[in-house]
Protein backbone atom coordinates (compact mmCIF):
# COMPACT_ATOMS: atom_id res chain seq x y z
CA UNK A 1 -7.56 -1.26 0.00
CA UNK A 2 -4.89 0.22 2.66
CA UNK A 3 -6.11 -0.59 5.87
CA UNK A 4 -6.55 3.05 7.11
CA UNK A 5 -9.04 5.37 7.72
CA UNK A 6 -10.94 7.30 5.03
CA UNK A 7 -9.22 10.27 5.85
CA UNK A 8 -5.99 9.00 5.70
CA UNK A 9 -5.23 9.46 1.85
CA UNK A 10 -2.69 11.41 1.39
CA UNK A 11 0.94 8.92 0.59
CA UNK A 12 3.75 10.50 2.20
CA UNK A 13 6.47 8.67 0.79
CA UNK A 14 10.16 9.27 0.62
CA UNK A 15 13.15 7.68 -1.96
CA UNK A 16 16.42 6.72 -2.33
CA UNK A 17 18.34 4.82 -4.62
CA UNK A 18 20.44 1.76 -3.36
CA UNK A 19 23.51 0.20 -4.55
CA UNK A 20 23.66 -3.96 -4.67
CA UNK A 21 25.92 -4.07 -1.88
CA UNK A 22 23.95 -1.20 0.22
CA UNK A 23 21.15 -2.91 -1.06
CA UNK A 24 22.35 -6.29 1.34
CA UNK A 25 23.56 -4.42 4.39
CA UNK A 26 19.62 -2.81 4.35
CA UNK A 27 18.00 -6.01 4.05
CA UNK A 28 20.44 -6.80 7.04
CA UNK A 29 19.42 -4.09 9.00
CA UNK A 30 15.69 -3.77 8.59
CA UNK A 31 15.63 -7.86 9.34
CA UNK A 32 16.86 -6.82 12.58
CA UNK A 33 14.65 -3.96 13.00
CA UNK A 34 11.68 -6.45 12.35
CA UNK A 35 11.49 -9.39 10.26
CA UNK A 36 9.82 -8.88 6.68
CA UNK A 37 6.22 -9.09 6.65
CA UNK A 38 6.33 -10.21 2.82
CA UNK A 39 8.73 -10.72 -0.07
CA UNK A 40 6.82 -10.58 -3.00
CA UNK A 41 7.47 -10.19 -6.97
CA UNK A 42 4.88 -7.12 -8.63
CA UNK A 43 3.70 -7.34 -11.93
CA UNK A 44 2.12 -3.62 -12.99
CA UNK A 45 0.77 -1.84 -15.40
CA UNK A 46 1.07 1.88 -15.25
CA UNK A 47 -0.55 4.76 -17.16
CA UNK A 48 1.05 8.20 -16.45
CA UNK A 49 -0.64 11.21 -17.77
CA UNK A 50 -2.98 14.85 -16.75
CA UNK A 51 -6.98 15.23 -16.27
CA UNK A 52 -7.37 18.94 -16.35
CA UNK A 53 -4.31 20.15 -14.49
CA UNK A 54 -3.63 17.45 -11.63
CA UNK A 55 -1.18 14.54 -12.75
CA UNK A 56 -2.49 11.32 -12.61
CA UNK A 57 -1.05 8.05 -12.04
CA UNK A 58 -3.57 4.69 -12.92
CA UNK A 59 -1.90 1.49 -11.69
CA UNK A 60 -3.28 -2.01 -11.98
CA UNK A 61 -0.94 -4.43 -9.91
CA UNK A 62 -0.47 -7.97 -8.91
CA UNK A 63 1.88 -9.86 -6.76
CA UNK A 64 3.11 -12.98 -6.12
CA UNK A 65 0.93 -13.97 -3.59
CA UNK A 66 -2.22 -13.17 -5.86
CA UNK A 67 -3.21 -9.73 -4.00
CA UNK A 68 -4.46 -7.97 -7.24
CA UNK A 69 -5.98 -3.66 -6.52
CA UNK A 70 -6.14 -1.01 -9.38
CA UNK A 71 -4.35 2.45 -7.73
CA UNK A 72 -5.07 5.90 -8.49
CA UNK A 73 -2.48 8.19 -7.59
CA UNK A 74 -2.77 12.35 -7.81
CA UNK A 75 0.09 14.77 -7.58
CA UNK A 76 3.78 15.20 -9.05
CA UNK A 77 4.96 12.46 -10.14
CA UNK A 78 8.07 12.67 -7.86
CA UNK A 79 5.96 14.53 -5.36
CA UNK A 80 6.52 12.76 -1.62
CA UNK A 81 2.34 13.42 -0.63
CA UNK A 82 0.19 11.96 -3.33
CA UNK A 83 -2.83 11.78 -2.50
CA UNK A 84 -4.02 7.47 -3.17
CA UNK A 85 -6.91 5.58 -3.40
CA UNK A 86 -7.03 1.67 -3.87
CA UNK A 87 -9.06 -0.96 -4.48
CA UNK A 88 -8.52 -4.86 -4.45
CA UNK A 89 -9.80 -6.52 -7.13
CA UNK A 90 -9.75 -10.30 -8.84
CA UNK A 91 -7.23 -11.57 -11.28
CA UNK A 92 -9.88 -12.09 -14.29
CA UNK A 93 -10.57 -8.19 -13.58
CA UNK A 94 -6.79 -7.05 -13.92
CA UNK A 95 -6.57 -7.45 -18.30
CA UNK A 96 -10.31 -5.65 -18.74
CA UNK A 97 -9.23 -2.73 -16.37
CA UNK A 98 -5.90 -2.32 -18.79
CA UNK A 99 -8.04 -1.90 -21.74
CA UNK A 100 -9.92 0.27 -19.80
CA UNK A 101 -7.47 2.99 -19.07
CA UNK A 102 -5.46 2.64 -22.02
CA UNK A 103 -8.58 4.03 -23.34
CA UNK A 104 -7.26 7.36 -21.75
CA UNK A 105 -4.11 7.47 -23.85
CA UNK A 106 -1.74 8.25 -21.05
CA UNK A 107 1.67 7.05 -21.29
CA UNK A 108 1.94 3.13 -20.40
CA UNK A 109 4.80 0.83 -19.60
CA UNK A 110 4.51 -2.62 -17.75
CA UNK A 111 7.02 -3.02 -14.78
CA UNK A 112 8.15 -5.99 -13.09
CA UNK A 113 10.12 -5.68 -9.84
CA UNK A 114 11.04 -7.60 -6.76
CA UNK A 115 9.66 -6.24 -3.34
CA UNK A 116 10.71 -6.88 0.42
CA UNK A 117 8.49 -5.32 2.79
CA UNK A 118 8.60 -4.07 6.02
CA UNK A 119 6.14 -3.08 8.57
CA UNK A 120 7.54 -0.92 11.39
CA UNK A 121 5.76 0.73 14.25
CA UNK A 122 3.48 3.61 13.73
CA UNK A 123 1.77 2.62 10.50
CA UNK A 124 5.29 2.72 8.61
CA UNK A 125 6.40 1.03 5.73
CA UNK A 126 9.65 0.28 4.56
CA UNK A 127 9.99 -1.44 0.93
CA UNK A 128 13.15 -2.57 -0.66
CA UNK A 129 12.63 -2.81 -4.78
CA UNK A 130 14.75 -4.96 -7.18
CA UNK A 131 15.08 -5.24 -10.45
CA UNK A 132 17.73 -6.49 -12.33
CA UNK A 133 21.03 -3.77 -11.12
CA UNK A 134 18.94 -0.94 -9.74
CA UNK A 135 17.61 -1.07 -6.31
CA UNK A 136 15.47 1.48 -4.58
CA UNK A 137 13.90 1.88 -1.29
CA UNK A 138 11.31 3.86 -0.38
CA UNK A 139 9.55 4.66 3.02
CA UNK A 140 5.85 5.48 3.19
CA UNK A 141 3.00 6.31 5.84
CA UNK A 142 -0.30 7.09 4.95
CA UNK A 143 -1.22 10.59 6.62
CA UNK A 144 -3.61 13.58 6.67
CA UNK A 145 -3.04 17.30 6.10
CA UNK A 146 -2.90 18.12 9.70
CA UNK A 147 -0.02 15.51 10.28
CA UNK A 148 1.73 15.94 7.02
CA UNK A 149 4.83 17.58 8.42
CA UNK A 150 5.56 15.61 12.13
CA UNK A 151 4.53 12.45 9.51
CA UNK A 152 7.59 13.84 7.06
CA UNK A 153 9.86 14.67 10.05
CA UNK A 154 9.13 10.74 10.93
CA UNK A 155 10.66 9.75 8.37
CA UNK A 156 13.39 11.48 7.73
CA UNK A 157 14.58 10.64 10.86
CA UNK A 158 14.33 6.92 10.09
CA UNK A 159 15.91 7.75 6.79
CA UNK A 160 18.84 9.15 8.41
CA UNK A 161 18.96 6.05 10.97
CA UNK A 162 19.32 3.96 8.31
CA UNK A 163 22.11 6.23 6.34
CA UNK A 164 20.10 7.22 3.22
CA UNK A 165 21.23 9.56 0.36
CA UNK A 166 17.30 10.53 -0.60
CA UNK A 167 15.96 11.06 -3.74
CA UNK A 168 16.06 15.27 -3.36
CA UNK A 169 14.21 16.60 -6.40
CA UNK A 170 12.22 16.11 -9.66
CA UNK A 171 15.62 15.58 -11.85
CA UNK A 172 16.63 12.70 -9.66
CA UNK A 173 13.63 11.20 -9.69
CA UNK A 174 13.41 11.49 -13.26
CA UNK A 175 16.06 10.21 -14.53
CA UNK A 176 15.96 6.82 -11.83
CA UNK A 177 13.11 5.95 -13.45
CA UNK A 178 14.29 6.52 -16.95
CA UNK A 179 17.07 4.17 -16.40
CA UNK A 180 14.42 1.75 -15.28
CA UNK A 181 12.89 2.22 -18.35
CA UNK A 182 15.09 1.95 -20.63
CA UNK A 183 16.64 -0.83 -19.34
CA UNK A 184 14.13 -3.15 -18.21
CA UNK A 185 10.55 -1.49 -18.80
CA UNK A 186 8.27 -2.14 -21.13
CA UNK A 187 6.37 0.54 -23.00
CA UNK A 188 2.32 -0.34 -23.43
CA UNK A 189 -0.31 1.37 -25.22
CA UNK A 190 -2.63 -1.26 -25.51
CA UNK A 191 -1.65 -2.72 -28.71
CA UNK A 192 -2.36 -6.30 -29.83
CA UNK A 193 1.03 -7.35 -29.55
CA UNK A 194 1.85 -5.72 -26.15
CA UNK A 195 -1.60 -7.03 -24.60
CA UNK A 196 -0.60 -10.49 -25.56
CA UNK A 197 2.90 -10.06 -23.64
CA UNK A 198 1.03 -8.87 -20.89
CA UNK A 199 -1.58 -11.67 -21.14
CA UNK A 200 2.04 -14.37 -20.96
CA UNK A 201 3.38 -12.36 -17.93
CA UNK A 202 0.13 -11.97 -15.88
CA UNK A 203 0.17 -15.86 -16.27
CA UNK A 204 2.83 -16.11 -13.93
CA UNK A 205 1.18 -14.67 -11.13
């Protein structure tokens, strides 16, 4: 679970996509900023649908350092203040939980992608993502409806300090993570044959 308080839930999270070689002048930069608090690979299983009229986003997730959580995400898909909840949980819970919320017929793909994480002052993170050619980054703080917009203007700022062309709108979005998808996604709805290539992959972790 995030180490804030209760009544910081709401994700305020901005994107951008990064080249390979912007990709290694970042990792440059942030090490100077601070030096990575993990580099980690993330196995996850996501479930994408609607309950009533909210969007929903179901994640169960492990890394390579074992931390295992199921994540329930509510808002836009490309929205920048989800509201999240997590939860740790144990690696024999992670297949169960899938068969769980495949139950709810949302749309499923399993994602593998390569994570370098920083930890900056003021409850910021920075995360660099890899997988295969595409690179993203994106920059998150956990905040509260009060602080929602001096939070955003945060980190802006440190996206312009670090020369970022952000992810503006829904299109964008969409269509990053449709080339993620098609090339190196993999689509689940809880089939036999899918569950035992998630069953191989999970044993890697």
């Amino acid at each position: 679970m995030k180490e804030v308080p209760n009544n910081h839930n709401i994700e305020l999270e901005i994107r951008a996509e990064i080249s390979p070689k912007k990709f290694g002048e970042l990792l440059g930069r942030l090490g100077k900023m601070r030096k990575a608090t993990a580099r980690v690979r993330r196995l996850s299983v996501m479930f994408l649908g609607e309950i009533g009229e909210e969007k929903i986003d179901l994640r169960v997730r492990i890394d390579s350092n074992g931390n295992v959580e199921i994540v329930i995400k509510k808002g836009n898909f490309h929205s920048a203040d989800r509201v999240e909840v997590s939860q740790k949980i144990i690696k024999d819970e992670f297949i169960g939980l899938v068969r769980i919320l495949s139950v709810f017929g949302f749309k499923g793909k399993i994602t593998e992608r390569e994570n370098f994480i920083y930890k900056l002052t003021n409850r910021i993170t920075v995360t660099l993502v890899r997988t295969g050619s595409i690179g993203y980054l994106e920059i998150e703080k956990m905040s509260t409806p009060r602080k929602l917009r001096s939070d955003k203007k945060e980190l802006i700022y440190l996206a312009k300090q670090l020369n970022l062309n952000l992810i503006k709108n829904r299109k964008e979005f969409d269509d990053l993570c449709n080339r993620l998808s098609k090339k190196y996604d993999l689509s689940f709805t809880g089939s036999k044959k899918e569950m035992t290539k998630l069953k191989e992959l999970l044993s890697k972790y």
